[in-house]
PDB file of N, CA and C in Angstrom:
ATOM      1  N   UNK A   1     112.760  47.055 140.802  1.00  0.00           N
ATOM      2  CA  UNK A   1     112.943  46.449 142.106  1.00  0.00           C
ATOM      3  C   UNK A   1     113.415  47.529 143.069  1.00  0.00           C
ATOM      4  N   UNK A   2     112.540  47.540 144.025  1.00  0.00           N
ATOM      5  CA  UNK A   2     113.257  48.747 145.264  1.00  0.00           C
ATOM      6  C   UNK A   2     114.204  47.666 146.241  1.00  0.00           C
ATOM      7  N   UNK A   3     115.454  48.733 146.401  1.00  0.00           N
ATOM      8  CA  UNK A   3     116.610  48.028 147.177  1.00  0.00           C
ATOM      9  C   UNK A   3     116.948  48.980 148.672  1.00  0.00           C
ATOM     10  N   UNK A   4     116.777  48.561 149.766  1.00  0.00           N
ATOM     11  CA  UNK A   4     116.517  49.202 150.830  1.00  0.00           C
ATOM     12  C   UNK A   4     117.732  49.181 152.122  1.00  0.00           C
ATOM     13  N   UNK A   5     118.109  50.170 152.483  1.00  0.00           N
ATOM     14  CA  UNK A   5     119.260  49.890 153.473  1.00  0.00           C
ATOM     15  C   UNK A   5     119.177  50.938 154.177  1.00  0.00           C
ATOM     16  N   UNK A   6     119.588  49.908 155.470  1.00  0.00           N
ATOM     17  CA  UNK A   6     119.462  50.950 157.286  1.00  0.00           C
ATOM     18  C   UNK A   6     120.530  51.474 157.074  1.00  0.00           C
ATOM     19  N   UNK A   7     120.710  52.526 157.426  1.00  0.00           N
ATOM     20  CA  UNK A   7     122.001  53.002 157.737  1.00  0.00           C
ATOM     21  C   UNK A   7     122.028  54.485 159.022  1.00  0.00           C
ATOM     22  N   UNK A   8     123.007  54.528 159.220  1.00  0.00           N
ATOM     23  CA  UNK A   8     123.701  54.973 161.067  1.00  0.00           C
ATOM     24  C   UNK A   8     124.713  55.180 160.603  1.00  0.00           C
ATOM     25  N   UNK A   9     124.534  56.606 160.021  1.00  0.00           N
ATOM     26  CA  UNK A   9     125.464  57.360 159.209  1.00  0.00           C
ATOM     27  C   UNK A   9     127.492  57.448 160.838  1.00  0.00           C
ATOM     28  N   UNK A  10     127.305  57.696 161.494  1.00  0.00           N
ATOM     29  CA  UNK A  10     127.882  58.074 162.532  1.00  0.00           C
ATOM     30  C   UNK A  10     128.008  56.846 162.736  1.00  0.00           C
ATOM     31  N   UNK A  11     127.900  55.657 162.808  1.00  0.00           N
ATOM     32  CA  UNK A  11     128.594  53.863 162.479  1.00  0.00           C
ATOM     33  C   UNK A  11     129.593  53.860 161.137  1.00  0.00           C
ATOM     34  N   UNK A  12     129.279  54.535 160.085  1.00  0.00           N
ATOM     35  CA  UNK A  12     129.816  54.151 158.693  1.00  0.00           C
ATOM     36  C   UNK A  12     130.437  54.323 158.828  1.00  0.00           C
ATOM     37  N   UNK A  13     131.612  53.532 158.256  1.00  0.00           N
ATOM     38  CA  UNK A  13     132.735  53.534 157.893  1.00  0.00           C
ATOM     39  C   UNK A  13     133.373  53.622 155.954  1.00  0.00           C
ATOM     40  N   UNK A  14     134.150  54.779 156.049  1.00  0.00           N
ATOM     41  CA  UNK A  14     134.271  55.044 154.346  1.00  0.00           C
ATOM     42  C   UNK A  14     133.365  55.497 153.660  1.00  0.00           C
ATOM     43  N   UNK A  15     133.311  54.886 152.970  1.00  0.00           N
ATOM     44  CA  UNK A  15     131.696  55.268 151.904  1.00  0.00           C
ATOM     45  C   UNK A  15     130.965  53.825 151.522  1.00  0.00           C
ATOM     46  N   UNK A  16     131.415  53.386 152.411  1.00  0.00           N
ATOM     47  CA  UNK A  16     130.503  51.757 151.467  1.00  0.00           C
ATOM     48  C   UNK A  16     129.338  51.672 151.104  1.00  0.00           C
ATOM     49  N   UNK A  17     128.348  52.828 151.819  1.00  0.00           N
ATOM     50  CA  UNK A  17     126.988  52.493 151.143  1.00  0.00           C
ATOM     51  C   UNK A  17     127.223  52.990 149.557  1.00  0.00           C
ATOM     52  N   UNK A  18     127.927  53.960 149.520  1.00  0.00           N
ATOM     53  CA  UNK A  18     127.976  54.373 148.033  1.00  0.00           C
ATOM     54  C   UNK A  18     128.198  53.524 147.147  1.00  0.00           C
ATOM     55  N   UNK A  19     129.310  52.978 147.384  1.00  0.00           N
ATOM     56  CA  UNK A  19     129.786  51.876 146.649  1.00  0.00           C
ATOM     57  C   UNK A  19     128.847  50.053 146.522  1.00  0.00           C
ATOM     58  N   UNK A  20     128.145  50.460 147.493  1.00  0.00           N
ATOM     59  CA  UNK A  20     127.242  49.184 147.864  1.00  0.00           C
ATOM     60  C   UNK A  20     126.158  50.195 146.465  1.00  0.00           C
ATOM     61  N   UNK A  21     125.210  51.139 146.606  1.00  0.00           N
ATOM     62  CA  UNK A  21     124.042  51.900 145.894  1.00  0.00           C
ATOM     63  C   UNK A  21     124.801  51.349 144.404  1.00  0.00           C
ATOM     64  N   UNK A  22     126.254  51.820 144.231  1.00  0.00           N
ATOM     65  CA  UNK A  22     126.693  52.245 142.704  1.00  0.00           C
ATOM     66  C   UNK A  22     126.241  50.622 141.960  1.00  0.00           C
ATOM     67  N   UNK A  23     126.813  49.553 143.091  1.00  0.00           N
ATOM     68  CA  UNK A  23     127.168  47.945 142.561  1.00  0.00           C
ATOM     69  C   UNK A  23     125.863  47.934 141.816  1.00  0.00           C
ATOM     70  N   UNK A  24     124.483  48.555 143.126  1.00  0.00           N
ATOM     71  CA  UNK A  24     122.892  47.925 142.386  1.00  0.00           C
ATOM     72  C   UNK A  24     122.300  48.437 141.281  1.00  0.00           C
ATOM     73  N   UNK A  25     122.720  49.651 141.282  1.00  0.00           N
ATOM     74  CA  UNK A  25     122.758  50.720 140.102  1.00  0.00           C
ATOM     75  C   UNK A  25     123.479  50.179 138.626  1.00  0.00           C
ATOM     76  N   UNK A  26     124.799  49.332 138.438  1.00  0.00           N
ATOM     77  CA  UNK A  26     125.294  48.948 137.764  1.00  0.00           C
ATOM     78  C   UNK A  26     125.212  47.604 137.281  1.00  0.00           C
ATOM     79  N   UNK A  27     124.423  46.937 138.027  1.00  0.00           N
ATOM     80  CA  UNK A  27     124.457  45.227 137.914  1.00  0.00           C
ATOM     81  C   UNK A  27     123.239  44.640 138.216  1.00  0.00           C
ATOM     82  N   UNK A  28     121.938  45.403 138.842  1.00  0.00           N
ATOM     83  CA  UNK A  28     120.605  45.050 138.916  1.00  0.00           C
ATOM     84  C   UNK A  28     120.459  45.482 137.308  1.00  0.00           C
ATOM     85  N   UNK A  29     119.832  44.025 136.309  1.00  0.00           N
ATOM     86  CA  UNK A  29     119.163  44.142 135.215  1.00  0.00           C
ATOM     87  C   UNK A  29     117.943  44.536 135.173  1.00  0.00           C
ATOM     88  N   UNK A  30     117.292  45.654 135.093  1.00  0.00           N
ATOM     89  CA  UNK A  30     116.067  46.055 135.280  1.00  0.00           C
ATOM     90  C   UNK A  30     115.509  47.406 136.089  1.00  0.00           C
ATOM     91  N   UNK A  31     114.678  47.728 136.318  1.00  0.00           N
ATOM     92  CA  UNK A  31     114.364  49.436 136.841  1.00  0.00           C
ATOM     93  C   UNK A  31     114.576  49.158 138.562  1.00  0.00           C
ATOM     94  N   UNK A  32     115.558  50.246 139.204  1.00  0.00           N
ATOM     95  CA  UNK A  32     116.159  50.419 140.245  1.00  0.00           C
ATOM     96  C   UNK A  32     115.262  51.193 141.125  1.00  0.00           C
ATOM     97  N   UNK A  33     114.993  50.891 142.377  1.00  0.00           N
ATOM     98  CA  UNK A  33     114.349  52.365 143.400  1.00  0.00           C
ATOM     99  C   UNK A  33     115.320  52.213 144.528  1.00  0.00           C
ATOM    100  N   UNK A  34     115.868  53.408 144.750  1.00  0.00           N
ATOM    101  CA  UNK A  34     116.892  52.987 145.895  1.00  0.00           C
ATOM    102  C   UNK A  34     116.425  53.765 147.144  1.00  0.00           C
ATOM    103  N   UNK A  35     116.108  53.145 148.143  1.00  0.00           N
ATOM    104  CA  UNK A  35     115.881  53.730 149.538  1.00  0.00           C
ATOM    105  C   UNK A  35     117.046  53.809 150.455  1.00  0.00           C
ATOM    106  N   UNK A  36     116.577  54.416 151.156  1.00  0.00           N
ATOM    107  CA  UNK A  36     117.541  54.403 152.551  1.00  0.00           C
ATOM    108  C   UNK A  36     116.844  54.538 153.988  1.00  0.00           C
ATOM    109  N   UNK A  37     116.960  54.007 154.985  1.00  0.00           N
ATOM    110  CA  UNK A  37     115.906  54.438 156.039  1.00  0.00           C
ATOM    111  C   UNK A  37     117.337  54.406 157.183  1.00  0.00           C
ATOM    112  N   UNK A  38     116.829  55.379 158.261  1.00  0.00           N
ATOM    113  CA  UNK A  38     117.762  55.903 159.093  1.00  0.00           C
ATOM    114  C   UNK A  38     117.627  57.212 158.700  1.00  0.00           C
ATOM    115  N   UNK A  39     119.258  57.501 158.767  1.00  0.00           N
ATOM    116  CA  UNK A  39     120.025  58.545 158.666  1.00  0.00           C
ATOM    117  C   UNK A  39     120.299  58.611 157.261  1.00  0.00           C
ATOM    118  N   UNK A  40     120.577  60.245 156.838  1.00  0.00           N
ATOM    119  CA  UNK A  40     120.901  60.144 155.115  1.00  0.00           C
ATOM    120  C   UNK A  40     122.263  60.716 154.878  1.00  0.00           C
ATOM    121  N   UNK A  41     122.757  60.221 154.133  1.00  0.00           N
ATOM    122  CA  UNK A  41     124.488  60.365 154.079  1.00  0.00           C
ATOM    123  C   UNK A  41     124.391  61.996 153.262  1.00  0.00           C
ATOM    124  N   UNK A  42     125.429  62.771 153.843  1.00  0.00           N
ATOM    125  CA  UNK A  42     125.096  63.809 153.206  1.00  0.00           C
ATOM    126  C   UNK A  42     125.006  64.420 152.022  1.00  0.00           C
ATOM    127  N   UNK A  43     125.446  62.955 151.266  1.00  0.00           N
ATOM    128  CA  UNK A  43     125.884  63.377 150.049  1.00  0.00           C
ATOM    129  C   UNK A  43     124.359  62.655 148.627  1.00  0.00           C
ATOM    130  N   UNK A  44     123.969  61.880 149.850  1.00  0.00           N
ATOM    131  CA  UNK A  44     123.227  61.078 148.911  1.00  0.00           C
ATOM    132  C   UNK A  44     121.436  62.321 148.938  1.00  0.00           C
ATOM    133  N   UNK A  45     120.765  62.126 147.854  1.00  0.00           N
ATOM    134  CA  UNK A  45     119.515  63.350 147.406  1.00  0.00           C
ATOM    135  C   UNK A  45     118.528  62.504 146.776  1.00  0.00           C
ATOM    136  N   UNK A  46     118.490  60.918 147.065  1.00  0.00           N
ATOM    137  CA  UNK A  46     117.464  60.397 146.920  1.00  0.00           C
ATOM    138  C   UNK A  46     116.041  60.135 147.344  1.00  0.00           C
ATOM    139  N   UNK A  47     115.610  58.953 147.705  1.00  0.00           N
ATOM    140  CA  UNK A  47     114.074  58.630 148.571  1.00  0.00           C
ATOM    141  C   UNK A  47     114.942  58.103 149.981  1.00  0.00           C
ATOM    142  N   UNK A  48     114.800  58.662 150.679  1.00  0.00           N
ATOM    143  CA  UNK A  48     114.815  58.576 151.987  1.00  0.00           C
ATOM    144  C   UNK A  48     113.801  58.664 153.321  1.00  0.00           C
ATOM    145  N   UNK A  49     113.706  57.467 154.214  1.00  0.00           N
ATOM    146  CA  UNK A  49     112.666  57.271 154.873  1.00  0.00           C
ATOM    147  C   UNK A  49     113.680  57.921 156.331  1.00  0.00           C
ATOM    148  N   UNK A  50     113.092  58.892 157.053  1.00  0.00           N
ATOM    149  CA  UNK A  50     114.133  59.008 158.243  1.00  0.00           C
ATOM    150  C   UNK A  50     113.501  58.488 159.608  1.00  0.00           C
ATOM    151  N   UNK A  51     114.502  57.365 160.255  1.00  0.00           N
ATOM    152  CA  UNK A  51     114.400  57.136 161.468  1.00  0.00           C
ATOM    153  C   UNK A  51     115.823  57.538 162.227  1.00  0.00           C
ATOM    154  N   UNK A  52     114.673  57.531 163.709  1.00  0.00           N
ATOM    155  CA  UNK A  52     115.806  58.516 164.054  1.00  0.00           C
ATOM    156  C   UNK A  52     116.942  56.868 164.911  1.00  0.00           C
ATOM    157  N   UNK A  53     117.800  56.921 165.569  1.00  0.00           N
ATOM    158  CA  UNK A  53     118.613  55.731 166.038  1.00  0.00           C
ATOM    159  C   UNK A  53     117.875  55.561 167.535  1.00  0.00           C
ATOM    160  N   UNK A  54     118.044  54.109 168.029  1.00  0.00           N
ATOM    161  CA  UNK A  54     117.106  53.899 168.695  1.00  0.00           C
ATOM    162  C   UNK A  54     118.045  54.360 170.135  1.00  0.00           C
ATOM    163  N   UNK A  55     117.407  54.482 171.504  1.00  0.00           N
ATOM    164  CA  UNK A  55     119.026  55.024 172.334  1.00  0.00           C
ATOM    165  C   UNK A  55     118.715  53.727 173.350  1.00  0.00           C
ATOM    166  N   UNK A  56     119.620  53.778 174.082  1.00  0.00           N
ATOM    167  CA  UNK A  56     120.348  53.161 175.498  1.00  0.00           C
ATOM    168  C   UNK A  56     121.670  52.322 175.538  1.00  0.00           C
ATOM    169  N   UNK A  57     122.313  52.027 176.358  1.00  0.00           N
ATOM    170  CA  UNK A  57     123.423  51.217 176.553  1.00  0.00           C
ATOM    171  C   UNK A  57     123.083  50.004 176.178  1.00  0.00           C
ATOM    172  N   UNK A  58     122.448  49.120 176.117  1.00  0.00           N
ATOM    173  CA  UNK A  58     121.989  47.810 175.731  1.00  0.00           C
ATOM    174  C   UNK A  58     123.091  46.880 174.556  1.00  0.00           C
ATOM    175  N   UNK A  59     123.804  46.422 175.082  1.00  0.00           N
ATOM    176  CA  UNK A  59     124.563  45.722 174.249  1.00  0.00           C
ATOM    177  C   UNK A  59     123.921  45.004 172.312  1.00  0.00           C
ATOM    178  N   UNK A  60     122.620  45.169 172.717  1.00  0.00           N
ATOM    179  CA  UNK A  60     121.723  45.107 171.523  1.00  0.00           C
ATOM    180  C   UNK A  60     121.258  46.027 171.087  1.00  0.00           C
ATOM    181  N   UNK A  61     121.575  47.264 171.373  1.00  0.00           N
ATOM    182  CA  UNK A  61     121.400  48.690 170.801  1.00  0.00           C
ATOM    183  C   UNK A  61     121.651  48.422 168.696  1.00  0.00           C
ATOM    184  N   UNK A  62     122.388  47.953 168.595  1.00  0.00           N
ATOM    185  CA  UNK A  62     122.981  47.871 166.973  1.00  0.00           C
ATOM    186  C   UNK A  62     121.927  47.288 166.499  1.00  0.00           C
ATOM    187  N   UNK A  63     121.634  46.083 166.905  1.00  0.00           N
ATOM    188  CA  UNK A  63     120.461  45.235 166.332  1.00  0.00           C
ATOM    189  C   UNK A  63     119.244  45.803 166.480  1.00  0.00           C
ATOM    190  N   UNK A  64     118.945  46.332 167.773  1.00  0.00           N
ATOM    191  CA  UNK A  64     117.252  46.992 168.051  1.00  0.00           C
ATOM    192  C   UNK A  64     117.405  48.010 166.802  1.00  0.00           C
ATOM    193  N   UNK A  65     118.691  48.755 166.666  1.00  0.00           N
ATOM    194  CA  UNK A  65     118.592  50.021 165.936  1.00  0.00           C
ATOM    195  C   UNK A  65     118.040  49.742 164.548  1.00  0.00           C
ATOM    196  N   UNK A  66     118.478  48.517 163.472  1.00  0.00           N
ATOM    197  CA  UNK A  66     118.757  48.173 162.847  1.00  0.00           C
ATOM    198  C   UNK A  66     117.504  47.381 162.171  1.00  0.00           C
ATOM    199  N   UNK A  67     116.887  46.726 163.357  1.00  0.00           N
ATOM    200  CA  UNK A  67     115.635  46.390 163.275  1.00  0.00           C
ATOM    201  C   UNK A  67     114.357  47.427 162.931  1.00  0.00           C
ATOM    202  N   UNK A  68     114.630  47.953 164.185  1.00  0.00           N
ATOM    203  CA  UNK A  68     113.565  49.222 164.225  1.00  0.00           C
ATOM    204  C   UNK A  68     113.318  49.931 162.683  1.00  0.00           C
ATOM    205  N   UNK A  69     114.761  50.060 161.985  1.00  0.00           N
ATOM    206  CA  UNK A  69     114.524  50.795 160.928  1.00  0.00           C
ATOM    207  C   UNK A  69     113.825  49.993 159.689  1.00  0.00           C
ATOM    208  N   UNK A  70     114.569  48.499 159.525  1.00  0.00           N
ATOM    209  CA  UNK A  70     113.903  47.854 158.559  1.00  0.00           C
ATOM    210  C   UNK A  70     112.433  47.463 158.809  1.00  0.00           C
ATOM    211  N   UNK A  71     111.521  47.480 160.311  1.00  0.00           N
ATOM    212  CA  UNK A  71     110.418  47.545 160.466  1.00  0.00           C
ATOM    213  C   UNK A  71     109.374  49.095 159.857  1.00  0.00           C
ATOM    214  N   UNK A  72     110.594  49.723 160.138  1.00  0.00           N
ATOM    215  CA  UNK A  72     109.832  51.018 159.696  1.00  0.00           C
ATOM    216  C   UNK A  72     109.946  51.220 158.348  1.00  0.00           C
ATOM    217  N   UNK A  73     110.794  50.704 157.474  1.00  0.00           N
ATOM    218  CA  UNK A  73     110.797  50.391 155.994  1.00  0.00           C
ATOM    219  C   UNK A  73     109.861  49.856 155.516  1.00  0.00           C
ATOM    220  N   UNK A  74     109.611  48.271 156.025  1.00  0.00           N
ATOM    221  CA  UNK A  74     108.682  47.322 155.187  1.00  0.00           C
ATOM    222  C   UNK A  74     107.429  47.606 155.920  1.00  0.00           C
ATOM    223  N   UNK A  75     106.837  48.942 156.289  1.00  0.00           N
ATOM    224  CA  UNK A  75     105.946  49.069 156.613  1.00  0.00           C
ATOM    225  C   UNK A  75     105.274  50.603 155.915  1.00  0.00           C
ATOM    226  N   UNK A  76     106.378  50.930 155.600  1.00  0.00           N
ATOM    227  CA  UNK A  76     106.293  52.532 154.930  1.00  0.00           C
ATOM    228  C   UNK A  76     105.368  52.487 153.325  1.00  0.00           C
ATOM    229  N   UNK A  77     104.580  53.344 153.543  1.00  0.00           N
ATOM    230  CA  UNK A  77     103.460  53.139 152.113  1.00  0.00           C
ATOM    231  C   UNK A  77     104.510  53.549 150.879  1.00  0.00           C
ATOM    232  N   UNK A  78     105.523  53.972 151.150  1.00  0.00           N
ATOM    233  CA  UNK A  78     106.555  53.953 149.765  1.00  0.00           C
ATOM    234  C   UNK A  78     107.313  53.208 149.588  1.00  0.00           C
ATOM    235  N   UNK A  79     107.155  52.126 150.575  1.00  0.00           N
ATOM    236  CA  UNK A  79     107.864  50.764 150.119  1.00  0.00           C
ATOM    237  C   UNK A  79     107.444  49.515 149.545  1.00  0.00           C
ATOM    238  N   UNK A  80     107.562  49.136 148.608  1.00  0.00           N
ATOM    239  CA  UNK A  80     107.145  48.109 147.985  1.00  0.00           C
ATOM    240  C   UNK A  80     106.950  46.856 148.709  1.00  0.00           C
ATOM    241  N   UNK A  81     106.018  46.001 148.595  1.00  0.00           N
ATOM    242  CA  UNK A  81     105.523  44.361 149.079  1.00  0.00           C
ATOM    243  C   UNK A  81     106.670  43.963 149.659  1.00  0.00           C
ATOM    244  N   UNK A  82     107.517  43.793 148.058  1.00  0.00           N
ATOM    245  CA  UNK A  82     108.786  42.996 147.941  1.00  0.00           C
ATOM    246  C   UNK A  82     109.819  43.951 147.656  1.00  0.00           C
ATOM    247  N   UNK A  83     110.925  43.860 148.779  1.00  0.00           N
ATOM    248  CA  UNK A  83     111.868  44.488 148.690  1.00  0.00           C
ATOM    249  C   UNK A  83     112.957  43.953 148.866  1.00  0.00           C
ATOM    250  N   UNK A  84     114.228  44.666 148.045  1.00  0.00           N
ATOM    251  CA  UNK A  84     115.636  43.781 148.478  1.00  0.00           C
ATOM    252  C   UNK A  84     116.233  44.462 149.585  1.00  0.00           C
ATOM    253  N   UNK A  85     116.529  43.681 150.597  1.00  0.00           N
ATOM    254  CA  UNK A  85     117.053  44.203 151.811  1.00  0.00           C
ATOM    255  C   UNK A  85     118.840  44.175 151.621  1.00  0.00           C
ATOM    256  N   UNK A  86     119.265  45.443 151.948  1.00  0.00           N
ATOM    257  CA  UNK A  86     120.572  45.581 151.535  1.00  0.00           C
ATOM    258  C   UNK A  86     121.600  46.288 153.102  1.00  0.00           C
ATOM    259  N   UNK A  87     122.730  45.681 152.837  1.00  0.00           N
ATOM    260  CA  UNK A  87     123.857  46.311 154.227  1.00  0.00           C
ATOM    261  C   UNK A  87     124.384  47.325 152.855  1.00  0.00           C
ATOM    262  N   UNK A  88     125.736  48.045 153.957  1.00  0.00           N
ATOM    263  CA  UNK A  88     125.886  49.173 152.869  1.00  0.00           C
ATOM    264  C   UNK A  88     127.236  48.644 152.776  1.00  0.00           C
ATOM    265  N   UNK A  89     127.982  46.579 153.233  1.00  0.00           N
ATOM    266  CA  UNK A  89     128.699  46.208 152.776  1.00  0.00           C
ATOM    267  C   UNK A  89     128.633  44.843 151.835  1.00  0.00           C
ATOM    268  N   UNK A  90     127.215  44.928 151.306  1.00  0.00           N
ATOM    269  CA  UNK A  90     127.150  44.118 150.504  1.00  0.00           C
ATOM    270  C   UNK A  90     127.396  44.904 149.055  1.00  0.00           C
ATOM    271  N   UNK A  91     127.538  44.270 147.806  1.00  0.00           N
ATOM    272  CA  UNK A  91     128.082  44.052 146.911  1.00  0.00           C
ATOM    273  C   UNK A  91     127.408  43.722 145.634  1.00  0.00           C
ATOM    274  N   UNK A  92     126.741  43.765 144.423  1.00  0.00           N
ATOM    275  CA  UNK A  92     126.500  43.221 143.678  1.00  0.00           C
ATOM    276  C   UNK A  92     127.560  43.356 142.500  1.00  0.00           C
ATOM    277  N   UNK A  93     128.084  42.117 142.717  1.00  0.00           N
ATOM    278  CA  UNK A  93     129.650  42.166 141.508  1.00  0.00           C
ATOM    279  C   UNK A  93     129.280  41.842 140.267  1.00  0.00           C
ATOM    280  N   UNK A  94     127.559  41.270 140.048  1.00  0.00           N
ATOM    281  CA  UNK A  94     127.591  40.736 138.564  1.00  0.00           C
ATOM    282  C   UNK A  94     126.431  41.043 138.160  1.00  0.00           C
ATOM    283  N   UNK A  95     125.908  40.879 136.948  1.00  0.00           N
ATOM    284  CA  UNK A  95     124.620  41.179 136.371  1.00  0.00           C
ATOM    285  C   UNK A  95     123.864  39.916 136.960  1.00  0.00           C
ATOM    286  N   UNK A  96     122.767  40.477 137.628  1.00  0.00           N
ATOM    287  CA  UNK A  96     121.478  39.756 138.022  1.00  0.00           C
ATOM    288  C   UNK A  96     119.921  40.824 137.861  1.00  0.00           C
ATOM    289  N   UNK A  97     119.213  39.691 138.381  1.00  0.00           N
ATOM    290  CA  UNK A  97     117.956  40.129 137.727  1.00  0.00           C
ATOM    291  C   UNK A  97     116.923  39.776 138.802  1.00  0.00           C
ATOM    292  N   UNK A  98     115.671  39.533 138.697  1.00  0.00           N
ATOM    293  CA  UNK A  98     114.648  39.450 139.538  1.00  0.00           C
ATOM    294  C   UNK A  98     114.295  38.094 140.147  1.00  0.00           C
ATOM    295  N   UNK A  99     115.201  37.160 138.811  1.00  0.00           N
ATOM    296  CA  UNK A  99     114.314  36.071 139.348  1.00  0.00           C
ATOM    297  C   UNK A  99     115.920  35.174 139.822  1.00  0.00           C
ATOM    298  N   UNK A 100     116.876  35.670 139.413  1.00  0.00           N
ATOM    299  CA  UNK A 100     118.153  35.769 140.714  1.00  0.00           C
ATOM    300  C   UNK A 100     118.003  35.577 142.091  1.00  0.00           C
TER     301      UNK A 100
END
């Protein structure tokens, strides 16, 4: 299962995507592809799709940004049909699987 998350490295706060990647890594039952689209954390050396952040003052700047990237994800020929769409403060606390 490929698991996919925007991220706006210069928004993050802490490391949560890490800790968000480690949860899917540890508790998805079954073969993992982990993306990232945006910006790439400097630490992370995986599949990374780069968009760049979208600009203007627009009080919907976060969302256009955010959008823009998961459009440019589920459209990218290295992204799978079906993908799990992930924040980098979500969590997988338990063993699950596909049909979860």
């Amino acid at each position: 299962m490929q698991f996919v998350w925007v991220y706006y490295h210069n928004g993050a706060k802490f490391d949560e995507i890490r800790w968000s990647i480690r949860s899917v890594e540890a508790n998805y039952n079954g073969p993992v592809q982990i993306t990232i689209a945006g910006d790439r954390p400097p630490w992370y050396r995986g599949h990374h799709i780069p968009v760049k952040r979208v600009g203007g003052p627009n009080a919907f700047r976060s969302f256009r940004d955010s959008f823009n990237k998961l459009h440019t994800a589920a459209n990218h020929p290295e992204v799978a049909e079906e993908f799990v769409w992930m924040m980098d403060d979500v969590y997988l606390v338990n063993q699950v699987n596909r049909a979860d």
